[in-house]
Protein backbone atom coordinates (compact mmCIF):
# COMPACT_ATOMS: atom_id res chain seq x y z
CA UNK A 1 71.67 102.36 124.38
CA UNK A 2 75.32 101.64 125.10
CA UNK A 3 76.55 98.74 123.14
CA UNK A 4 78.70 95.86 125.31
CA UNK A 5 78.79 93.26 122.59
CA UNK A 6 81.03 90.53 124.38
CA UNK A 7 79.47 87.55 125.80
CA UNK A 8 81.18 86.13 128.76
CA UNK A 9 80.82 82.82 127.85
CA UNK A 10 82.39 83.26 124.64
CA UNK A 11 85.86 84.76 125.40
CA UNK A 12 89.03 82.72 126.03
CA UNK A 13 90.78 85.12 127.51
CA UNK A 14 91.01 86.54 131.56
CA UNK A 15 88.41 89.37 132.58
CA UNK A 16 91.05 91.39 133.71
CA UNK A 17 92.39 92.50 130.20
CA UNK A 18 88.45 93.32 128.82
CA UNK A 19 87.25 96.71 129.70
CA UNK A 20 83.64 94.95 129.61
CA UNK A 21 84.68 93.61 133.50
CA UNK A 22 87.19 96.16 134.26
CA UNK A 23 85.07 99.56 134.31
CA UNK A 24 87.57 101.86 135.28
CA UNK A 25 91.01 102.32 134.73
CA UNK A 26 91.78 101.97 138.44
CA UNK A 27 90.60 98.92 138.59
CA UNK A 28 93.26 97.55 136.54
CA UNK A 29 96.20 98.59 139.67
CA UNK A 30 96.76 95.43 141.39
CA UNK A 31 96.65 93.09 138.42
CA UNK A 32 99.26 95.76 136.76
CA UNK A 33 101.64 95.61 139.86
CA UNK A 34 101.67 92.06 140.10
CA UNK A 35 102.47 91.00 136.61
CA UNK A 36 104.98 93.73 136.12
CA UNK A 37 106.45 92.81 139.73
CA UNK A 38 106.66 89.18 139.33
CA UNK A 39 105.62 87.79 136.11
CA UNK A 40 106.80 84.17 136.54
CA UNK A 41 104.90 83.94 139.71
CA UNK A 42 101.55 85.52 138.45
CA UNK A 43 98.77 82.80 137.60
CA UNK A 44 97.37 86.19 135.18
CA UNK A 45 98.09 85.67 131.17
CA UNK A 46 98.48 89.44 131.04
CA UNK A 47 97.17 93.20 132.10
CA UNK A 48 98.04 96.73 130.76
CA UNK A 49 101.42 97.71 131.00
CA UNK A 50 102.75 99.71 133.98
CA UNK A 51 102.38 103.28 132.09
CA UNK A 52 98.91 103.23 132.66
CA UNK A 53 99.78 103.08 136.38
CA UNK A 54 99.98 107.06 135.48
CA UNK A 55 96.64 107.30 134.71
CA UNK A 56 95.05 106.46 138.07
CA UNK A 57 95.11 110.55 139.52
CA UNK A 58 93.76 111.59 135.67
CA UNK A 59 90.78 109.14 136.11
CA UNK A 60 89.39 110.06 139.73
CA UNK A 61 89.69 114.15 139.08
CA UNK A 62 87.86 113.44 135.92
CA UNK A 63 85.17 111.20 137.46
CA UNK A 64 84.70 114.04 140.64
CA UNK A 65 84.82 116.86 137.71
CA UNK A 66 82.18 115.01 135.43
CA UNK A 67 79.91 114.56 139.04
CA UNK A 68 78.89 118.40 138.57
CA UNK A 69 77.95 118.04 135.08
CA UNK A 70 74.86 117.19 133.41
CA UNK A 71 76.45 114.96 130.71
CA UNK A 72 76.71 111.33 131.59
CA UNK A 73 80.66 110.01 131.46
CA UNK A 74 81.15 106.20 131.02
CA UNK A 75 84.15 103.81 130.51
CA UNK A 76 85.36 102.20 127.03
CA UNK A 77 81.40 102.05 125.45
CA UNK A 78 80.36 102.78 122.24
CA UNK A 79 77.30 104.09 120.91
CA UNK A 80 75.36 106.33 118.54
CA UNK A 81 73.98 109.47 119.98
CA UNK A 82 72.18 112.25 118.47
CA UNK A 83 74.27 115.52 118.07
CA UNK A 84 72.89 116.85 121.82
CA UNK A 85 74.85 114.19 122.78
CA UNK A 86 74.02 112.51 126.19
CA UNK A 87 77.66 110.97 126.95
CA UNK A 88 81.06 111.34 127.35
CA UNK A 89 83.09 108.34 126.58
CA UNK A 90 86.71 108.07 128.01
CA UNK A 91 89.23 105.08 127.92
CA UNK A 92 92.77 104.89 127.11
CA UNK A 93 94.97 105.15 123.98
CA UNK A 94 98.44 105.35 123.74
CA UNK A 95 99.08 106.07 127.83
CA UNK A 96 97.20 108.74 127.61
CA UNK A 97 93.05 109.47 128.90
CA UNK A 98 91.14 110.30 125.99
CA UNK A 99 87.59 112.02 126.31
CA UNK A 100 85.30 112.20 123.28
CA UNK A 101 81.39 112.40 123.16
CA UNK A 102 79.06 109.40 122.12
CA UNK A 103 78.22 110.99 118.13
CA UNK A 104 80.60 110.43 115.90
CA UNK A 105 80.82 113.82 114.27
CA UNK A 106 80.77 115.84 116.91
CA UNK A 107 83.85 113.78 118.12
CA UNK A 108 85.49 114.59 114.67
CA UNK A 109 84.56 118.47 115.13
CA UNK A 110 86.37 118.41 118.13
CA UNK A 111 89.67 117.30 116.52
CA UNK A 112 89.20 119.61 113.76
CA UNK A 113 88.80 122.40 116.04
CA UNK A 114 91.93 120.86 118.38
CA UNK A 115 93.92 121.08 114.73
CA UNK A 116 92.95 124.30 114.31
CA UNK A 117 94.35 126.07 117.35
CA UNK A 118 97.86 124.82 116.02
CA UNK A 119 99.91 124.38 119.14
CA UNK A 120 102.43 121.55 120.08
CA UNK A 121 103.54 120.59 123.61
CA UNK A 122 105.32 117.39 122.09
CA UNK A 123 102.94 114.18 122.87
CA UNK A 124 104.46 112.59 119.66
CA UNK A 125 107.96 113.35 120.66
CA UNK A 126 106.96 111.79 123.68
CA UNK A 127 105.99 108.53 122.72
CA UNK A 128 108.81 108.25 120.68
CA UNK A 129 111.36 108.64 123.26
CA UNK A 130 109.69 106.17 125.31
CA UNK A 131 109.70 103.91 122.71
CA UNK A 132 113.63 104.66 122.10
CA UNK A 133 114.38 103.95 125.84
CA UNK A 134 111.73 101.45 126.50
CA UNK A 135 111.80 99.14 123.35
CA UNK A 136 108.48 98.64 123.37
CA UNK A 137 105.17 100.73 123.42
CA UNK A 138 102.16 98.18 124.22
CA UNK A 139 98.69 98.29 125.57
CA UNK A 140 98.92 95.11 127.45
CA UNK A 141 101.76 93.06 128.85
CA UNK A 142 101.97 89.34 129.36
CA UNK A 143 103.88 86.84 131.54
CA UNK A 144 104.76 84.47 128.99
CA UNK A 145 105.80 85.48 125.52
CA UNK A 146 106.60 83.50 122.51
CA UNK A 147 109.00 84.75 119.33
CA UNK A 148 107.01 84.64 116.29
CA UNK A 149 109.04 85.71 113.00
CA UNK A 150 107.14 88.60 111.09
CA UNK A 151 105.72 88.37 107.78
CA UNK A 152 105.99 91.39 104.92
CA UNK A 153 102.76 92.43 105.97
CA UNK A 154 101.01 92.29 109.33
CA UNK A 155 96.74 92.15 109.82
CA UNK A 156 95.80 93.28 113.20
CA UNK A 157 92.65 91.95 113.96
CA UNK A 158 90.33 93.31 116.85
CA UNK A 159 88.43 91.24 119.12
CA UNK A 160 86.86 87.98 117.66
CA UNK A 161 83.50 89.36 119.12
CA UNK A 162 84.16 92.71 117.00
CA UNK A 163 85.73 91.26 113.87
CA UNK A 164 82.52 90.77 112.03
CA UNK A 165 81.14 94.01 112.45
CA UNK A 166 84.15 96.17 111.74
CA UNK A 167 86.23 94.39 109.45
CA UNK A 168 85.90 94.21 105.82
CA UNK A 169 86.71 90.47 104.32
CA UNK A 170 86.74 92.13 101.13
CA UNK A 171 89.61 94.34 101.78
CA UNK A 172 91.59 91.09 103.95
CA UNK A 173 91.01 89.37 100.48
CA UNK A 174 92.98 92.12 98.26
CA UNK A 175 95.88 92.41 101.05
CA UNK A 176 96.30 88.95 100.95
CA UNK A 177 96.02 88.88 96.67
CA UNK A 178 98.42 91.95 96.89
CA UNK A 179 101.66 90.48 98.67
CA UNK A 180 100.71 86.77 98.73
CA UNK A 181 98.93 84.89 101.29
CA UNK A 182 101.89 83.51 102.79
CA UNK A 183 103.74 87.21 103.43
CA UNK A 184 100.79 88.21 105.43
CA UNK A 185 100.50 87.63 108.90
CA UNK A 186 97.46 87.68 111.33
CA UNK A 187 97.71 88.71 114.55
CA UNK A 188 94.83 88.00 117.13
CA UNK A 189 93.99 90.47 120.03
CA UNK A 190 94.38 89.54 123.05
CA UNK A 191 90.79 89.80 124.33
CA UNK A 192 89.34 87.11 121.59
CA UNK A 193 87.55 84.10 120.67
CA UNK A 194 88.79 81.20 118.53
CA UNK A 195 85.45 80.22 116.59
CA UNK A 196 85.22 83.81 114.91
CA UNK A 197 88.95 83.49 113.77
CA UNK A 198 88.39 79.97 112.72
CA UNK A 199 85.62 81.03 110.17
CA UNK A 200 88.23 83.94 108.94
CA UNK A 201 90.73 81.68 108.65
CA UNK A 202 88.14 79.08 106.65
CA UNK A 203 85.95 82.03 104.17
CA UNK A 204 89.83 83.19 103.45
CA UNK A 205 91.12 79.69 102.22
CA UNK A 206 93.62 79.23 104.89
CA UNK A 207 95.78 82.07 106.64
CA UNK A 208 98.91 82.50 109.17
CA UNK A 209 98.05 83.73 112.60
CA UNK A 210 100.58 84.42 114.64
CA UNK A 211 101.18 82.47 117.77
CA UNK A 212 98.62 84.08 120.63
CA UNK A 213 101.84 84.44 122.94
CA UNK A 214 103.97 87.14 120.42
CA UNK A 215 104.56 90.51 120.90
CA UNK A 216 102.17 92.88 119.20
CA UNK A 217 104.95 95.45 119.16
CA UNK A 218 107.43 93.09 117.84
CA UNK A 219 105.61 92.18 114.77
CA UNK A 220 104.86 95.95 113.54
CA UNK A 221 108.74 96.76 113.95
CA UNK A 222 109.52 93.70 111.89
CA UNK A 223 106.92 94.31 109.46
CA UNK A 224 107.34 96.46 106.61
CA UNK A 225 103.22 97.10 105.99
CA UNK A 226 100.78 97.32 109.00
CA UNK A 227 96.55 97.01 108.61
CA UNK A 228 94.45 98.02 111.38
CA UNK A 229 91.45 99.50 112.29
CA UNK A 230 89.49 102.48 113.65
CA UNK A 231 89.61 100.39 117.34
CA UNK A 232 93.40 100.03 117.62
CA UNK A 233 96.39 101.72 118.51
CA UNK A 234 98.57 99.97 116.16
CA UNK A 235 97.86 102.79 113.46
CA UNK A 236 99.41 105.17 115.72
CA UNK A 237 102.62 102.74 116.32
CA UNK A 238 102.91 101.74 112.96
CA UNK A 239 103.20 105.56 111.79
CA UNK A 240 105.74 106.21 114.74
CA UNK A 241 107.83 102.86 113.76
CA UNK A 242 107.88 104.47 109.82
CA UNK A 243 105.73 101.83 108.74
CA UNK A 244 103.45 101.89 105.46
CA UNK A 245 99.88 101.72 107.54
CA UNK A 246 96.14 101.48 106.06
CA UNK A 247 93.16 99.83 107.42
CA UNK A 248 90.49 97.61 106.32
CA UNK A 249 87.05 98.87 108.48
CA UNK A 250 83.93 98.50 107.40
CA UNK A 251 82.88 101.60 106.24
CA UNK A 252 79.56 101.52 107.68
CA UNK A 253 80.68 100.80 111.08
CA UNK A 254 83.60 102.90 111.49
CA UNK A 255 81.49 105.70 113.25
CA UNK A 256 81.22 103.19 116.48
CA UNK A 257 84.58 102.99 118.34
CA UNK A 258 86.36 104.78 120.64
CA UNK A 259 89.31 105.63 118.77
CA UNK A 260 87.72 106.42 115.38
CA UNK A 261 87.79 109.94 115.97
CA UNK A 262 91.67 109.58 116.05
CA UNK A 263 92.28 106.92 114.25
CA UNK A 264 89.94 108.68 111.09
CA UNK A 265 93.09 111.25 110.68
CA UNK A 266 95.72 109.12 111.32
CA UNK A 267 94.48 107.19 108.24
CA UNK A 268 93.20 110.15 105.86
CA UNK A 269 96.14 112.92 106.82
CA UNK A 270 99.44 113.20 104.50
CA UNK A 271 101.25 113.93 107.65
CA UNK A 272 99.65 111.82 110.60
CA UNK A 273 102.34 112.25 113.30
CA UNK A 274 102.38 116.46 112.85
CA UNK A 275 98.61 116.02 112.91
CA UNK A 276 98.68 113.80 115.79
CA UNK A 277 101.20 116.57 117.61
CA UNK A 278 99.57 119.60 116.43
CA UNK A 279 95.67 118.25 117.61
CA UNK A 280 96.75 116.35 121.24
CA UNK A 281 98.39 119.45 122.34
CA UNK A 282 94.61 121.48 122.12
CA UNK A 283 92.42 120.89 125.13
CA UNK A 284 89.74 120.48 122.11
CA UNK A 285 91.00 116.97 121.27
CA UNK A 286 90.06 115.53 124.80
CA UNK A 287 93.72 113.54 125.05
CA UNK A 288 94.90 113.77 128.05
CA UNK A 289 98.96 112.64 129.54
CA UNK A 290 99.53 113.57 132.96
CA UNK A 291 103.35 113.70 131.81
CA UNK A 292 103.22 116.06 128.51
CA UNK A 293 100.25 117.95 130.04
CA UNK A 294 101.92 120.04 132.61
CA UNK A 295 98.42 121.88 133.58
CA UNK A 296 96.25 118.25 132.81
CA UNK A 297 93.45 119.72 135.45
CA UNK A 298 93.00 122.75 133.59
CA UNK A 299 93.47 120.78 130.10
CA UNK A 300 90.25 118.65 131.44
CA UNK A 301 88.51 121.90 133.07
CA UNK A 302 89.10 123.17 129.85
CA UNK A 303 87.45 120.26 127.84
CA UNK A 304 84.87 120.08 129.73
CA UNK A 305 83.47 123.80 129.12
CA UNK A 306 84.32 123.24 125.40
CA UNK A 307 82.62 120.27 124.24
CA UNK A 308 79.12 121.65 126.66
CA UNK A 309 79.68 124.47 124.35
CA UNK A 310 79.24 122.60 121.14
CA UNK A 311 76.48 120.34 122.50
CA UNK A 312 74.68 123.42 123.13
CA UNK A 313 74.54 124.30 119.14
CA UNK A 314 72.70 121.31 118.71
CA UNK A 315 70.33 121.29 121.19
CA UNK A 316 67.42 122.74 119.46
CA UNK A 317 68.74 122.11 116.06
CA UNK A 318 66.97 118.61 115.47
CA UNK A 319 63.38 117.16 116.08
């Protein structure tokens, strides 16, 4: 069963910037034009940021490719399926499309095997130049933003309605013992909850959010030690900003998110950023950037046949 854990009735936030009301990228367009075209005049808090604008042409050749398949493709879910997998998740990380199947290891195979072929078309050395020309290198973008001076060390939390199943209190409580509770700063996501935070903030004896307005980007360049999770892209950021990065998931949970399959590497490699370079440019690792990816039609084409390839080594394997 795929898992949609958010309750409508308990978010604070606009539908437009949760993927639970917004099931497709597409979707997304108009509330992306109008905040990036006229921010003071939008009544919207926020929506992704313009480069996803890029993704649009990726999504519908995917979603007409995946029609002549027998594998099931959905939007931004998580779930745990057995190894003949029955779905293909896809959603967005870093500006790019990533694809990845519903089981956990088979969606680490196919970055080990995307590793393996050893190639580079430069998605890194992309991201870094746009962060060099565009200052920034968000998920989301909001009309009204508020300075918030960083700490030493900055907590990003996911969603309040996934904070207690993928965060581990135990490992807040030794990052807060390690630099002191008032160098470490907690930032909220965007798509949240206050009541969740409010018991974090309570079982942890008192902590420093920062204000809901700042800039997510902001903080991690003004922060000299970043902890995430397997469900952000702030790993990935922190890395490319030179940042000392770790994460504090619970371990038992960290097989249920879209970006685990990245984000597992990125956490557990002595290199991250060559990995990161080296695996995206495969067809194998499902990441997709209609920019870096000259051929991105033959880079899904290719996917495609791939991962049906190593479903069908499972499909008798298990009763």
């Amino acid at each position: 069963m795929l898992k949609r854990l958010i309750k409508k009735e308990d978010c604070g936030c606009e539908d437009n910037l949760d993927s639970k009301y917004r099931r497709s990228i597409s979707s997304n367009i108009p509330e992306i034009i109008e905040v990036d075209s006229n921010p003071s005049k939008s009544k919207l808090r926020g929506a992704l940021t313009p480069k996803h604008l890029l993704l649009s042409d990726v999504e519908e050749y995917l979603l007409n490719r995946m029609r002549k398949e027998k594998i099931e493709l959905a939007y931004d879910v998580t779930a745990k399926e057995p190894f003949y997998f029955r779905t293909i998740n896809y959603t967005t990380f870093a500006g790019c499309i990533i694809l990845h199947p519903l089981n956990f290891e088979q969606s680490i195979r196919q970055m080990t095997d995307a590793y393996a072929e050893q190639k580079n078309v430069g998605h890194i050395d992309f991201f870094k130049k746009s962060i060099e020309e565009d200052k920034t290198f968000s998920k989301y973008t909001f009309t009204k933003v508020t300075d918030q001076k960083a700490k030493k060390a900055l907590v990003v939390l996911p969603g309040g309605n996934k904070l207690k199943k993928h965060c581990c209190v135990g490992k807040l409580e030794k990052i807060i013992s390690k630099h002191g509770v008032e160098n470490v700063l907690f930032k909220k996501h965007p798509v949240s909850y206050d009541k969740v935070y409010d018991e974090l903030d309570e079982y942890l004896g008192g902590i420093y959010y920062a204000d809901d307005n700042s800039n997510l980007f902001d903080l991690i360049k003004n922060s000299k030690y970043i902890y995430s999770t397997m469900i952000s892209e702030s790993a990935l950021i922190g890395f490319m900003l030179n940042k000392k990065v770790d994460h504090f998931d619970l371990l038992q949970n960290r097989d249920t998110t879209s970006y685990g399959h990245i984000n597992y590497f990125l956490y557990t490699t002595k290199d991250p950023l060559e990995w990161a370079q080296t695996c995206f440019a495969s067809h194998k690792s499902g990441v997709i950037h209609p920019i870096v990816d000259n051929n991105w039609q033959d880079k899904i084409d290719q996917y495609i046949d791939y991962i049906k390839e190593l479903r069908e080594y499972y499909k008798d394997a298990y009763v």
